[in-house]
C-alpha atoms as a PDB file:
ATOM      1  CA  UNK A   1      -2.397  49.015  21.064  1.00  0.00           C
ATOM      2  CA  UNK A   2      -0.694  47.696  18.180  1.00  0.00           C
ATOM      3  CA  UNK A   3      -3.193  47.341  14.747  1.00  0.00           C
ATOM      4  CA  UNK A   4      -3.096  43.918  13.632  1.00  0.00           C
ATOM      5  CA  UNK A   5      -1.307  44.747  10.461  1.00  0.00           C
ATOM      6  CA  UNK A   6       1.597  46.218  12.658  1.00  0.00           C
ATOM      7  CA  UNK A   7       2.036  42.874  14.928  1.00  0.00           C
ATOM      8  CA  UNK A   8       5.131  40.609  14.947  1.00  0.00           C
ATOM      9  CA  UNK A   9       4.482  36.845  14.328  1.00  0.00           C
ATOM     10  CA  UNK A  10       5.093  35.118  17.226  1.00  0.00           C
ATOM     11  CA  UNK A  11       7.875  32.568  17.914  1.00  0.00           C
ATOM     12  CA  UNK A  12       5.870  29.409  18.747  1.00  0.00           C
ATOM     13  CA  UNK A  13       6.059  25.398  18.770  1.00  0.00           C
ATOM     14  CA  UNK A  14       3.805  22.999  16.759  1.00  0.00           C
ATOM     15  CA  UNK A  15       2.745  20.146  19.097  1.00  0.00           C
ATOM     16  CA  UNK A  16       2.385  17.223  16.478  1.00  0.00           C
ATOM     17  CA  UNK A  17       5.854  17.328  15.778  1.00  0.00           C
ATOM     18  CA  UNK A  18       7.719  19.353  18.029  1.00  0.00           C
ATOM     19  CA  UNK A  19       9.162  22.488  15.924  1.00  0.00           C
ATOM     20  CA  UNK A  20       9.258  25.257  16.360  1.00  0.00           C
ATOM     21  CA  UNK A  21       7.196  27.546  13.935  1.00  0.00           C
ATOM     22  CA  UNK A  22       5.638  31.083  12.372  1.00  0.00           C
ATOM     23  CA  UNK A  23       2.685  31.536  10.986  1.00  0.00           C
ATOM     24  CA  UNK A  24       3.095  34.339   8.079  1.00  0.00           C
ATOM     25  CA  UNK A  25       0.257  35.551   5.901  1.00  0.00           C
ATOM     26  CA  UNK A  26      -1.443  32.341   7.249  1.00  0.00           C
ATOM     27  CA  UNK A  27       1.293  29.738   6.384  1.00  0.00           C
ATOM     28  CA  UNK A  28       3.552  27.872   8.508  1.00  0.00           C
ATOM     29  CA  UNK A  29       7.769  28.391   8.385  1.00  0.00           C
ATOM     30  CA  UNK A  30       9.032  25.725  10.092  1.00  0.00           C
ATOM     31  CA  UNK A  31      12.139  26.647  11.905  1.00  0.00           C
ATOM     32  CA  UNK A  32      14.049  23.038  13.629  1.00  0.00           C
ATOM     33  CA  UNK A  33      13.348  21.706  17.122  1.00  0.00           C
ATOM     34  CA  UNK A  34      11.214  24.587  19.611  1.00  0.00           C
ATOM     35  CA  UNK A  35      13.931  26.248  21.777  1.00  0.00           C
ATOM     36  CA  UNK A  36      17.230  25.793  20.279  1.00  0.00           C
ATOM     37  CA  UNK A  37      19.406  28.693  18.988  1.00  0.00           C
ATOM     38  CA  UNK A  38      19.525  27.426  15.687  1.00  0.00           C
ATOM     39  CA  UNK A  39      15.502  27.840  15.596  1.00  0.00           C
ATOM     40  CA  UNK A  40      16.010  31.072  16.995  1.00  0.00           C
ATOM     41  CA  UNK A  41      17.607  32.528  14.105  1.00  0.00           C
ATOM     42  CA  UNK A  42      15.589  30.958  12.086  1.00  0.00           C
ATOM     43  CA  UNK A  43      12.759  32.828  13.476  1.00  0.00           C
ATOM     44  CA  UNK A  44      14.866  36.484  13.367  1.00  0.00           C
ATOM     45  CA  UNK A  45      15.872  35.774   9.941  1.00  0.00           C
ATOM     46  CA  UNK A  46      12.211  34.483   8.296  1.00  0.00           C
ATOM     47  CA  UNK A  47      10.961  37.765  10.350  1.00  0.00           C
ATOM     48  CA  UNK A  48      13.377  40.295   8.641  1.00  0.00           C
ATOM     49  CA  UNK A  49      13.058  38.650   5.291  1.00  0.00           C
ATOM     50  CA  UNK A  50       9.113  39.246   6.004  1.00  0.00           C
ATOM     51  CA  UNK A  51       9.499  42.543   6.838  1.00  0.00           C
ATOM     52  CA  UNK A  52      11.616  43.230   3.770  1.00  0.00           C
ATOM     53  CA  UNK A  53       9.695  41.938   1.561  1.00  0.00           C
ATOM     54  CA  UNK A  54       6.626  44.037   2.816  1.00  0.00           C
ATOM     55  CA  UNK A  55       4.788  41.556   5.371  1.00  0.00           C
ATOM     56  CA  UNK A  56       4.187  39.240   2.205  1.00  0.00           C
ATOM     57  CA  UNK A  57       5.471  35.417   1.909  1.00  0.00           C
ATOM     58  CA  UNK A  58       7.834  34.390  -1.290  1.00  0.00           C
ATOM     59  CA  UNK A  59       6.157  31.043  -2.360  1.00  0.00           C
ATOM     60  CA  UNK A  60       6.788  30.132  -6.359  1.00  0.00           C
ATOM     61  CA  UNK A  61       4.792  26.847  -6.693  1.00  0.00           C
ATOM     62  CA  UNK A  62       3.159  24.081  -4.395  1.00  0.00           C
ATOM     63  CA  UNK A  63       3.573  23.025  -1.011  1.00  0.00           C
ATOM     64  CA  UNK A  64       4.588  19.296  -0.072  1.00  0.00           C
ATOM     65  CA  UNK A  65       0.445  18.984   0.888  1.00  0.00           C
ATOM     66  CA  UNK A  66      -0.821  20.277  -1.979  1.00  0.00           C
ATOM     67  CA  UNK A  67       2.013  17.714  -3.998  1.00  0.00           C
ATOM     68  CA  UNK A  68       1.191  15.065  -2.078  1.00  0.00           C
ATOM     69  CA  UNK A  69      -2.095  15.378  -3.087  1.00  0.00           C
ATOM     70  CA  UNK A  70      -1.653  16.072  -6.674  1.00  0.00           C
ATOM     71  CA  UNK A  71       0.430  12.669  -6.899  1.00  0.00           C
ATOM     72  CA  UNK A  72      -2.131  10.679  -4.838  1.00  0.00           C
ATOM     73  CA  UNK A  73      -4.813  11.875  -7.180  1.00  0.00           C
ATOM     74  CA  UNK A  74      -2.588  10.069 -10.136  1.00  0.00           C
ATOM     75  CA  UNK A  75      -1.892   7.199  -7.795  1.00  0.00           C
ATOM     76  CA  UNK A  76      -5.210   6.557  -7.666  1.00  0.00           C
ATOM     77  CA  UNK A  77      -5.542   6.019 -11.241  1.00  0.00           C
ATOM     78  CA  UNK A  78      -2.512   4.602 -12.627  1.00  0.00           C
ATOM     79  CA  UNK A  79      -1.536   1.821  -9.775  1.00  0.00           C
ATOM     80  CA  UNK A  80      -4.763  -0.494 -10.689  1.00  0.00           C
ATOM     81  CA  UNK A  81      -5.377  -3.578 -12.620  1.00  0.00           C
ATOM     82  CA  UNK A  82      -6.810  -4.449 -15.667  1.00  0.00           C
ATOM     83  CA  UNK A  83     -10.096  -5.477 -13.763  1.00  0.00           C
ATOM     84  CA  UNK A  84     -10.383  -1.939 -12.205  1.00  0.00           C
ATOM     85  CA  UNK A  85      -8.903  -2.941  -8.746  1.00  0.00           C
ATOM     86  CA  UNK A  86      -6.482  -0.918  -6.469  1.00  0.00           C
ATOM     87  CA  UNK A  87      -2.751  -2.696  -5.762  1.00  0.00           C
ATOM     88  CA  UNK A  88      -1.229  -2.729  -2.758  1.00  0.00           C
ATOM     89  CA  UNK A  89       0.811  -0.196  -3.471  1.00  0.00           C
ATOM     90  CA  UNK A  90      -1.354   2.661  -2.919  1.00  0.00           C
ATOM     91  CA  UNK A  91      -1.118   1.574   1.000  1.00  0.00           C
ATOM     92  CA  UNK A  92       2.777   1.670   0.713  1.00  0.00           C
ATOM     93  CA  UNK A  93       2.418   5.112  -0.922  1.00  0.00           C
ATOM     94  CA  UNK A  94       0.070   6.486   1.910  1.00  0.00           C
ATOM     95  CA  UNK A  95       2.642   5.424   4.421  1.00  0.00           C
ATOM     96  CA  UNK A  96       5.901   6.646   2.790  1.00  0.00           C
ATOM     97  CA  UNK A  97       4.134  10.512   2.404  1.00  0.00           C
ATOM     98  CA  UNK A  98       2.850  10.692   6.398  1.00  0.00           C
ATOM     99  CA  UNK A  99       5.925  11.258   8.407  1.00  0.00           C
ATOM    100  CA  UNK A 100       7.313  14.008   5.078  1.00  0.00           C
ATOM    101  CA  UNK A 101       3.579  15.632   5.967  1.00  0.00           C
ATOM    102  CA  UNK A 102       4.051  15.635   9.400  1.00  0.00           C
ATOM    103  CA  UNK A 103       7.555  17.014   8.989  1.00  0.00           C
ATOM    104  CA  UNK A 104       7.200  19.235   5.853  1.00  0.00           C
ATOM    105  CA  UNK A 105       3.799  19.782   4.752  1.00  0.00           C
ATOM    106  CA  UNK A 106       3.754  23.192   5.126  1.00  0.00           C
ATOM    107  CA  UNK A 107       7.133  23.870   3.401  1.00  0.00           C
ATOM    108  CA  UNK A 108       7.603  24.745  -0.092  1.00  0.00           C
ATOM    109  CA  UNK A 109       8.262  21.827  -2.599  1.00  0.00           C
ATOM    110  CA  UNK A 110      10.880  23.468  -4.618  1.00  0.00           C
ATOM    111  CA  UNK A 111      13.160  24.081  -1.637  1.00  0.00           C
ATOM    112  CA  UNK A 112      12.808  20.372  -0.458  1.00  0.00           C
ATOM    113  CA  UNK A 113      16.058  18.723  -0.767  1.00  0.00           C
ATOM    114  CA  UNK A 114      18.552  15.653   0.514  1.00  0.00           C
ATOM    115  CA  UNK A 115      18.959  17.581   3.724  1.00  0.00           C
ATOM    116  CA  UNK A 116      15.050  17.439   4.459  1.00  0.00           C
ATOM    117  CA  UNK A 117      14.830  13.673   2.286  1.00  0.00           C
ATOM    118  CA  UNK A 118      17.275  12.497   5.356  1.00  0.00           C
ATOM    119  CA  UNK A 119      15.073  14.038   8.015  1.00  0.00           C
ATOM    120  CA  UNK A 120      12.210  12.363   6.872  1.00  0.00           C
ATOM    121  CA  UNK A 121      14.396   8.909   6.633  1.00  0.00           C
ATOM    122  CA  UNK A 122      15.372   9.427  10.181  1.00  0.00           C
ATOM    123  CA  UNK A 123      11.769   9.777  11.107  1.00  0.00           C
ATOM    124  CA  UNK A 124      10.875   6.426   9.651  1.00  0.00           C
ATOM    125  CA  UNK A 125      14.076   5.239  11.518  1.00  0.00           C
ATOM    126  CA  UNK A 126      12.511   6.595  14.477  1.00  0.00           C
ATOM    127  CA  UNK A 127       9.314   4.704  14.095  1.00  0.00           C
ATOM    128  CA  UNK A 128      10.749   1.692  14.278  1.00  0.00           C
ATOM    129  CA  UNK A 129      10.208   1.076  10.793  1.00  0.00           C
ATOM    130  CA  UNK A 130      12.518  -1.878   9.330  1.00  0.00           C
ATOM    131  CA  UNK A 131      15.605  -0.664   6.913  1.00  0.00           C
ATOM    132  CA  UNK A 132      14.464  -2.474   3.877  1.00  0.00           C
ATOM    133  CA  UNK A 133      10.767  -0.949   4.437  1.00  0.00           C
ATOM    134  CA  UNK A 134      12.506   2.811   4.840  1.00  0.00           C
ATOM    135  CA  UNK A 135      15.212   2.240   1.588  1.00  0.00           C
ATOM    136  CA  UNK A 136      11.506   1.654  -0.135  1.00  0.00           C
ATOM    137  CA  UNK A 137       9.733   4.156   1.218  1.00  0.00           C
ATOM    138  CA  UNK A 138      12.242   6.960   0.612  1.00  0.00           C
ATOM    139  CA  UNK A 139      12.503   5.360  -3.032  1.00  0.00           C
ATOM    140  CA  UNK A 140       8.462   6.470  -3.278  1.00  0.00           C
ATOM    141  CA  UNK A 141       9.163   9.879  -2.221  1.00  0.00           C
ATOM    142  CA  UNK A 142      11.747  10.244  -4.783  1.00  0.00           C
ATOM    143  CA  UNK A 143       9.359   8.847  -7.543  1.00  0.00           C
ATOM    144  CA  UNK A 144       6.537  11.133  -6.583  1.00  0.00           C
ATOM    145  CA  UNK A 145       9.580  14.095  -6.748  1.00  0.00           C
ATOM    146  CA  UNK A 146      10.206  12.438 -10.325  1.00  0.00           C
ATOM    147  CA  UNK A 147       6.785  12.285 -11.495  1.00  0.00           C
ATOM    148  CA  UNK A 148       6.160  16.107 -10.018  1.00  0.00           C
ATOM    149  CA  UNK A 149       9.229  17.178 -12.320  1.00  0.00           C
ATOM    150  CA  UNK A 150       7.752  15.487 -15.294  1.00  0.00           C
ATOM    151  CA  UNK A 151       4.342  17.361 -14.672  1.00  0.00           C
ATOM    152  CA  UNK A 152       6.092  20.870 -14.643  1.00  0.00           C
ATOM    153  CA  UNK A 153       4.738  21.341 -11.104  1.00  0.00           C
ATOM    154  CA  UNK A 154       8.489  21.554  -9.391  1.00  0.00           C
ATOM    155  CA  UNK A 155      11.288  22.230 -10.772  1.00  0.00           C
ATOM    156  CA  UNK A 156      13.449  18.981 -12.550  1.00  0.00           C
ATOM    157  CA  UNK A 157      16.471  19.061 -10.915  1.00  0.00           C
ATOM    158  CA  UNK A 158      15.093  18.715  -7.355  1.00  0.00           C
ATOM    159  CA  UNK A 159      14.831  14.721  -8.556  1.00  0.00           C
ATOM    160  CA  UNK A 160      18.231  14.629  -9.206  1.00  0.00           C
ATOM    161  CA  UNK A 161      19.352  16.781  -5.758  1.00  0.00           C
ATOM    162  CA  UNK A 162      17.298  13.573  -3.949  1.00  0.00           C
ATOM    163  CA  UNK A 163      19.414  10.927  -5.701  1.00  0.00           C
ATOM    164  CA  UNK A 164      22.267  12.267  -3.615  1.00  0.00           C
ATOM    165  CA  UNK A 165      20.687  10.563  -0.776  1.00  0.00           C
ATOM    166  CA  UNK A 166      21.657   7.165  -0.707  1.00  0.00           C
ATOM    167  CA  UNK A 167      20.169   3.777   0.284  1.00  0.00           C
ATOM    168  CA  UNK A 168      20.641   2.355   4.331  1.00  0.00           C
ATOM    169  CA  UNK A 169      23.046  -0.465   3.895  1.00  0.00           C
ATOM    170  CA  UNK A 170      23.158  -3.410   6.468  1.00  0.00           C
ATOM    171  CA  UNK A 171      24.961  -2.718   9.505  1.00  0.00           C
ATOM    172  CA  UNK A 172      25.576   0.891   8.966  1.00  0.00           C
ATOM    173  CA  UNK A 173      22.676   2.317  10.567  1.00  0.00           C
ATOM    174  CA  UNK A 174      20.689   2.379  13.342  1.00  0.00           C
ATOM    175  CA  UNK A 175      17.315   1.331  11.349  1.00  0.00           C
ATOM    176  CA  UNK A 176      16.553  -2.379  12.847  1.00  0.00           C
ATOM    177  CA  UNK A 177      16.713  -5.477  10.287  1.00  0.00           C
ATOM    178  CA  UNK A 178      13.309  -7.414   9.381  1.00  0.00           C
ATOM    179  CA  UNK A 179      13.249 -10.867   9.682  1.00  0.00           C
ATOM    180  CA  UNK A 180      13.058 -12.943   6.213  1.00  0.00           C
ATOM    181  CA  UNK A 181       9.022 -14.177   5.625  1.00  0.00           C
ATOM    182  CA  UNK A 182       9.926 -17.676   5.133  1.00  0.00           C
ATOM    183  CA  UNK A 183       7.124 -20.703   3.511  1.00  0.00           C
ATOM    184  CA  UNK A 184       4.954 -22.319   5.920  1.00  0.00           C
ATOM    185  CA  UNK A 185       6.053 -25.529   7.540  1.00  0.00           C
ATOM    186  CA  UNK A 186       4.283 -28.235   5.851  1.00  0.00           C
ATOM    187  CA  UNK A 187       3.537 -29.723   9.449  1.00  0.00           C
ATOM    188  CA  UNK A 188       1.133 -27.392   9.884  1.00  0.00           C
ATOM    189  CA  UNK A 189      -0.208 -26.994   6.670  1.00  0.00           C
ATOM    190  CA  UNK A 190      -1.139 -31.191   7.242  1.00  0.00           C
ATOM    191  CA  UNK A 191      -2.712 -30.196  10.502  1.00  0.00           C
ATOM    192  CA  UNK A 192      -5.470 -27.289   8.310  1.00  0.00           C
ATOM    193  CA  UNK A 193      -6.062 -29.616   5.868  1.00  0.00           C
ATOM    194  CA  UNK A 194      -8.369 -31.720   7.615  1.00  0.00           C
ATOM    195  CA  UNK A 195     -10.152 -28.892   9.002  1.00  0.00           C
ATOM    196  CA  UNK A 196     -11.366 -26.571   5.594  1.00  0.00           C
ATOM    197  CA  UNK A 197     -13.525 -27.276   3.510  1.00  0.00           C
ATOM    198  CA  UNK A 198     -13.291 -29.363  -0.308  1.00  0.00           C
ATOM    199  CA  UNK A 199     -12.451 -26.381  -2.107  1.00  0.00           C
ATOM    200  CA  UNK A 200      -9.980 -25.123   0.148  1.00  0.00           C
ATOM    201  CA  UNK A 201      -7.983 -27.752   0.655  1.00  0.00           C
ATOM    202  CA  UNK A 202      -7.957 -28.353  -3.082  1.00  0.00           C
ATOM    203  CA  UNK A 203      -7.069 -24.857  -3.498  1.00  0.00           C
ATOM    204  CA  UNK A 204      -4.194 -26.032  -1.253  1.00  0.00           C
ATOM    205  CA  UNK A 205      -3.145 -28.618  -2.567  1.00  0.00           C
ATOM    206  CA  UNK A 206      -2.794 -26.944  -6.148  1.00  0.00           C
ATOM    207  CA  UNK A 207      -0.861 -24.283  -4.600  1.00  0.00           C
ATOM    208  CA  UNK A 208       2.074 -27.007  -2.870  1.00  0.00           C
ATOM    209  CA  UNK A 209       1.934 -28.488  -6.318  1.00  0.00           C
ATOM    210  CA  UNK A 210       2.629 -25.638  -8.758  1.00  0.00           C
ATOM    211  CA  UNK A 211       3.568 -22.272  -6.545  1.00  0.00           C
ATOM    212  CA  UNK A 212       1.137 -20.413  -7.977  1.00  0.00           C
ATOM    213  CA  UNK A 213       0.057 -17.182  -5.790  1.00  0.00           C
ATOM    214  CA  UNK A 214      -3.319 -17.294  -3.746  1.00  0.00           C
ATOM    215  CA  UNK A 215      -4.815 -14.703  -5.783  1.00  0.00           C
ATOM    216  CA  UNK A 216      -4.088 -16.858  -9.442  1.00  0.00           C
ATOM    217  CA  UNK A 217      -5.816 -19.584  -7.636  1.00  0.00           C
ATOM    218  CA  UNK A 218      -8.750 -17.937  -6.468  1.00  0.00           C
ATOM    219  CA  UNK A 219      -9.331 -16.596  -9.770  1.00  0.00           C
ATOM    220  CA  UNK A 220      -9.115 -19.702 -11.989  1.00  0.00           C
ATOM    221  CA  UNK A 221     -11.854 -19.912 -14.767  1.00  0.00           C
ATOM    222  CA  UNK A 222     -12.376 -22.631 -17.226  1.00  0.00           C
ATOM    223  CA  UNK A 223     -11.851 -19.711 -19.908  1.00  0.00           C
ATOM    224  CA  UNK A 224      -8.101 -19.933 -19.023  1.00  0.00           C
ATOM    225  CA  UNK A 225      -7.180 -23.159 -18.759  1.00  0.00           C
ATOM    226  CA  UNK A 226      -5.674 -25.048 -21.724  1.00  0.00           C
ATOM    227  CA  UNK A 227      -6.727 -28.446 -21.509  1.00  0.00           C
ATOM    228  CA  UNK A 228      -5.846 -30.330 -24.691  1.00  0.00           C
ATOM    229  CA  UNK A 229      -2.377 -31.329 -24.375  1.00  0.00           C
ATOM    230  CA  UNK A 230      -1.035 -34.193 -21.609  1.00  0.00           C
ATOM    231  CA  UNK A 231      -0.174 -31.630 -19.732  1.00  0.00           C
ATOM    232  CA  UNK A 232      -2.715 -28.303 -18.935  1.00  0.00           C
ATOM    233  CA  UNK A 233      -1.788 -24.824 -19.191  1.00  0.00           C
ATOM    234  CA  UNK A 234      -3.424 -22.283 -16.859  1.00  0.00           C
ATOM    235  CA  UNK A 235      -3.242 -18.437 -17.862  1.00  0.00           C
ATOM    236  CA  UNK A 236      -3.773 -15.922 -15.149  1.00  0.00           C
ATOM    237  CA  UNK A 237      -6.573 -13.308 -16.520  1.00  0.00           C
ATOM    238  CA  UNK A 238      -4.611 -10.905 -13.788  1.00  0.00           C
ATOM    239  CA  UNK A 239      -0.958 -11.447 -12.441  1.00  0.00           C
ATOM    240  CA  UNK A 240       1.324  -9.502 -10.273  1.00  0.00           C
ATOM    241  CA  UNK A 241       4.080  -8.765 -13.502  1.00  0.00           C
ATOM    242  CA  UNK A 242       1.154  -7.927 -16.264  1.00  0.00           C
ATOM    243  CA  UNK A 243       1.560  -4.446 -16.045  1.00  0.00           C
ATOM    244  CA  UNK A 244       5.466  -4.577 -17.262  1.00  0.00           C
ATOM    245  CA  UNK A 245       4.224  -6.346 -20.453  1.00  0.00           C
ATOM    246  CA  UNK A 246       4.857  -9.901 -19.018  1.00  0.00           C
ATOM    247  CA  UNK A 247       2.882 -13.348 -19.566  1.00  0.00           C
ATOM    248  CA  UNK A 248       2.061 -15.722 -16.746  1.00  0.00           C
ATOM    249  CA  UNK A 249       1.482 -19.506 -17.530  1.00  0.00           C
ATOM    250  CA  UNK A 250       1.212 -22.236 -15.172  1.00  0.00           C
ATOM    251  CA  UNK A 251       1.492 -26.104 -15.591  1.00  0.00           C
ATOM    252  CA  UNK A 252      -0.472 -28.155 -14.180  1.00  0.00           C
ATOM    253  CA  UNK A 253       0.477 -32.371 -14.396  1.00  0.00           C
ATOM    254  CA  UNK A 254      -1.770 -34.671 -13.469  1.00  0.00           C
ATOM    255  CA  UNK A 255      -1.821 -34.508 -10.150  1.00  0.00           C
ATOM    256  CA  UNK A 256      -3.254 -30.932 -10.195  1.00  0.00           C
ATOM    257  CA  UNK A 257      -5.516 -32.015 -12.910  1.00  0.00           C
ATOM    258  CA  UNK A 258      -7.437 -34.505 -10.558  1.00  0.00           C
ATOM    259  CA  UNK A 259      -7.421 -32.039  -7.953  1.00  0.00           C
ATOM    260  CA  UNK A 260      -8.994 -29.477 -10.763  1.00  0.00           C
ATOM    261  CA  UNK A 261     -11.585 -32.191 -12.496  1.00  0.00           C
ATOM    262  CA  UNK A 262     -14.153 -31.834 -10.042  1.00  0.00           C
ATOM    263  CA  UNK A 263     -14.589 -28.443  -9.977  1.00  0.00           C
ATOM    264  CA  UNK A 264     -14.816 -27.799 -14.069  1.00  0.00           C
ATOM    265  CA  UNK A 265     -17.861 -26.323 -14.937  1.00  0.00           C
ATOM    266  CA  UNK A 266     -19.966 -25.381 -18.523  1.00  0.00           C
ATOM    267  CA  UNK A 267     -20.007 -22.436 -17.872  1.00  0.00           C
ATOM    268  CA  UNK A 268     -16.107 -21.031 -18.577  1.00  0.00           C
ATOM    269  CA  UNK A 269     -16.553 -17.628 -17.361  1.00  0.00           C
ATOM    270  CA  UNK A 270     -17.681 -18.628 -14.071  1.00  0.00           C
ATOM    271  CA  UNK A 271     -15.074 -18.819 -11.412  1.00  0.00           C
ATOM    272  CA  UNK A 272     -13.870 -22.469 -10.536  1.00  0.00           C
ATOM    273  CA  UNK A 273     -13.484 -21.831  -6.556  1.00  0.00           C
ATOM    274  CA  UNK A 274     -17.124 -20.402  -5.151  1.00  0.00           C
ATOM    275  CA  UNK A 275     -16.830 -18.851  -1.656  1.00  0.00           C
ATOM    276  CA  UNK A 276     -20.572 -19.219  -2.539  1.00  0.00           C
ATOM    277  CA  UNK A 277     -21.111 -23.075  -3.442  1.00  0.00           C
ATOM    278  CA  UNK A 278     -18.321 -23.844  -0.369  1.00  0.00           C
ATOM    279  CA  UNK A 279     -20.696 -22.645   1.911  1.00  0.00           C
ATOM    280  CA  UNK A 280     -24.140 -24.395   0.376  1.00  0.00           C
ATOM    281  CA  UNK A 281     -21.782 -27.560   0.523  1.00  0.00           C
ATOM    282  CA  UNK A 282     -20.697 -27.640   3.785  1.00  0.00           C
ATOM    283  CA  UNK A 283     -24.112 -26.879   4.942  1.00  0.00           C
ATOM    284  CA  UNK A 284     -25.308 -30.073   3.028  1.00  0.00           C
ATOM    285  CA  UNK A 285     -22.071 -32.189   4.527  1.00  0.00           C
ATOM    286  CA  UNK A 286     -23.821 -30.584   8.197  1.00  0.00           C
ATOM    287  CA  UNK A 287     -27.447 -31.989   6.857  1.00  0.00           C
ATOM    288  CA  UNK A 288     -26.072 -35.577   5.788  1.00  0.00           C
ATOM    289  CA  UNK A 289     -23.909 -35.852   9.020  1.00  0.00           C
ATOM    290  CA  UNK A 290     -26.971 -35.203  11.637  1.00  0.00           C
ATOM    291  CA  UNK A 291     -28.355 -37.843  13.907  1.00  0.00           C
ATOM    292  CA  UNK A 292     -31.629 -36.347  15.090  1.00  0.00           C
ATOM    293  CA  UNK A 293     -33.879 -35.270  12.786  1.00  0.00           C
ATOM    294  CA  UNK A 294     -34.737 -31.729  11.282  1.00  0.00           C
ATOM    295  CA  UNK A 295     -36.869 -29.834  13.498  1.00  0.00           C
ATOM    296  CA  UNK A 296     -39.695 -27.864  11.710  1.00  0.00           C
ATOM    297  CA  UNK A 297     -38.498 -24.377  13.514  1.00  0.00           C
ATOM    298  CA  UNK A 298     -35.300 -25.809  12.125  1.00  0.00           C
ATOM    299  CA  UNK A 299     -35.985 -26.426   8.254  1.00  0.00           C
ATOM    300  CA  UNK A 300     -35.426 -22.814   7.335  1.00  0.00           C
ATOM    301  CA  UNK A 301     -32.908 -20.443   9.138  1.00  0.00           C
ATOM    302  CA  UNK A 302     -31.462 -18.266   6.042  1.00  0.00           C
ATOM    303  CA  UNK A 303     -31.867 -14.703   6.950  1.00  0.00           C
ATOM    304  CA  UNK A 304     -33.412 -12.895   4.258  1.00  0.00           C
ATOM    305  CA  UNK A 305     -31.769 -10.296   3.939  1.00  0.00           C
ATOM    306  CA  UNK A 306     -27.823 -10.890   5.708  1.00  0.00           C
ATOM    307  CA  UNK A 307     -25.387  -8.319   6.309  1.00  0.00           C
ATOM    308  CA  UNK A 308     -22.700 -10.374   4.744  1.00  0.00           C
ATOM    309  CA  UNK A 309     -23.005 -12.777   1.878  1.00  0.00           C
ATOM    310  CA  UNK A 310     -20.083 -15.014   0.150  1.00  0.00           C
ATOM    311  CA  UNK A 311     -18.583 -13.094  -2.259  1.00  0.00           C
ATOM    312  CA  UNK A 312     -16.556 -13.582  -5.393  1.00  0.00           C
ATOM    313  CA  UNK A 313     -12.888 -13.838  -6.435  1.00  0.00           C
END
């Protein structure tokens, strides 16, 4: 028998995404789809090239893993707000990198080019995924090639090699089209209102009056409002555009100052909207409307200690 040292690599197929593949010195070549001819000298040549080079592997810096990592560790710190929280676009990030893992995670990151970018792009293409999403989503893998190049972990120019590949346009490919997100019909905003409680359909109502985002309105303090001139200026502590440098101020006339009146408080840190005091008032508005009276098994159901209690902005 053959000593382990003195064994071929075998020609095989990786089931999650249907290549065909060689495992040298413990790492994975990836060769194109399992069984064509193409793959097939792929195999012959990555064997000779092994044998050449003494049954070692050439590998100069990372694999796409180990950069996908690396860039997810600094995505993790630099795509936050001022108050500490994650954005969205750490979600958009995780998606963009899983089909180029699936497809190239074993492969080096300095050989990764326009050829491989496209590959990837037909995969999201092949997902379904919209065009607009996918032009995105290919525009993240070029960043995270951008910011590797800046680090010194892969060589610069591979950014530039990516920028080759360009954008899906409309009509010219076979990624489907999204539909536009569109407002809400005001019909059925009137048939909600009736149905939420006081602060929510004043949070509602402020919203149709000044466009303001749901988050700015949730976390309206007394802090940032400006109230001394005819009309009132509100100042979002956190905003979508802050991080490019940009302000954020909101009028509000009079209507949205009646709307806003009864829910000033003394205390101008604490948040104006109270998942919180919503609750204790609806429970009261339950208590008032009642036609039998309170039983005395009745007068105190709070658990003491729930597994979910209102929470904050």
């Amino acid at each position: 028998m053959l000593k382990a040292s003195h064994r071929i690599p075998r020609y095989g197929k990786h089931r999650a995404t249907g290549q065909a593949r060689v495992v040298l010195n413990g790492r994975s070549i990836y060769l194109g789809p399992y069984g064509s001819p193409k793959s097939r000298e792929a195999y012959q040549r990555a064997i000779n090239e092994w044998l050449a080079r003494g049954r070692t592997t050439a590998r100069s810096g990372l694999t796409i893993v180990e950069l996908i990592l690396a860039f997810w560790k600094h995505a993790l710190v630099y795509y936050r707000k001022p108050n500490g929280v994650s954005t969205g676009e750490l979600y958009c990030i995780k998606s963009a990198c899983r089909p180029l893992r699936d497809l190239y995670g074993q492969s080096d990151a300095d050989a990764f080019g326009p050829k491989e970018l496209k590959a990837v792009r037909q995969a999201m293409i092949a997902n379904g995924w919209v065009r607009k999403s996918i032009n995105r989503n290919i525009e993240r893998i070029r960043r995270m090639f951008r910011w590797a190049g800046e680090q010194g972990i892969v060589p610069p120019e591979i950014y530039h090699r990516l920028l080759c590949v360009s954008g899906l346009k409309v009509g010219r490919t076979d990624a489907k089209e999204g539909h536009p997100v569109k407002p809400v019909p005001e019909a059925l905003i009137d048939v909600v209102r009736p149905h939420v409680w006081r602060p929510v359909r004043a949070m509602i109502e402020l919203q149709l009056l000044t466009g303001m985002r749901p988050g700015e309105v949730c976390q309206m303090r007394g802090c940032d409002l400006e109230i001394s001139g005819h009309v009132w200026i509100y100042r979002p502590a956190n905003h979508k555009t802050q991080h490019f440098g940009h302000g954020r101020e909101i009028f509000l006339g009079p209507q949205a100052q009646a709307l806003l009146r009864p829910f000033l408080k003394t205390d101008l840190q604490a948040f104006l909207f109270s998942p919180a005091e919503a609750r204790e008032e609806h429970f009261l508005a339950l208590r008032g409307a009642r036609k039998t009276k309170v039983q005395p098994s009745q007068m105190c159901r709070k658990v003491e200690s729930p597994r979910k209690l209102p929470g904050i902005p």
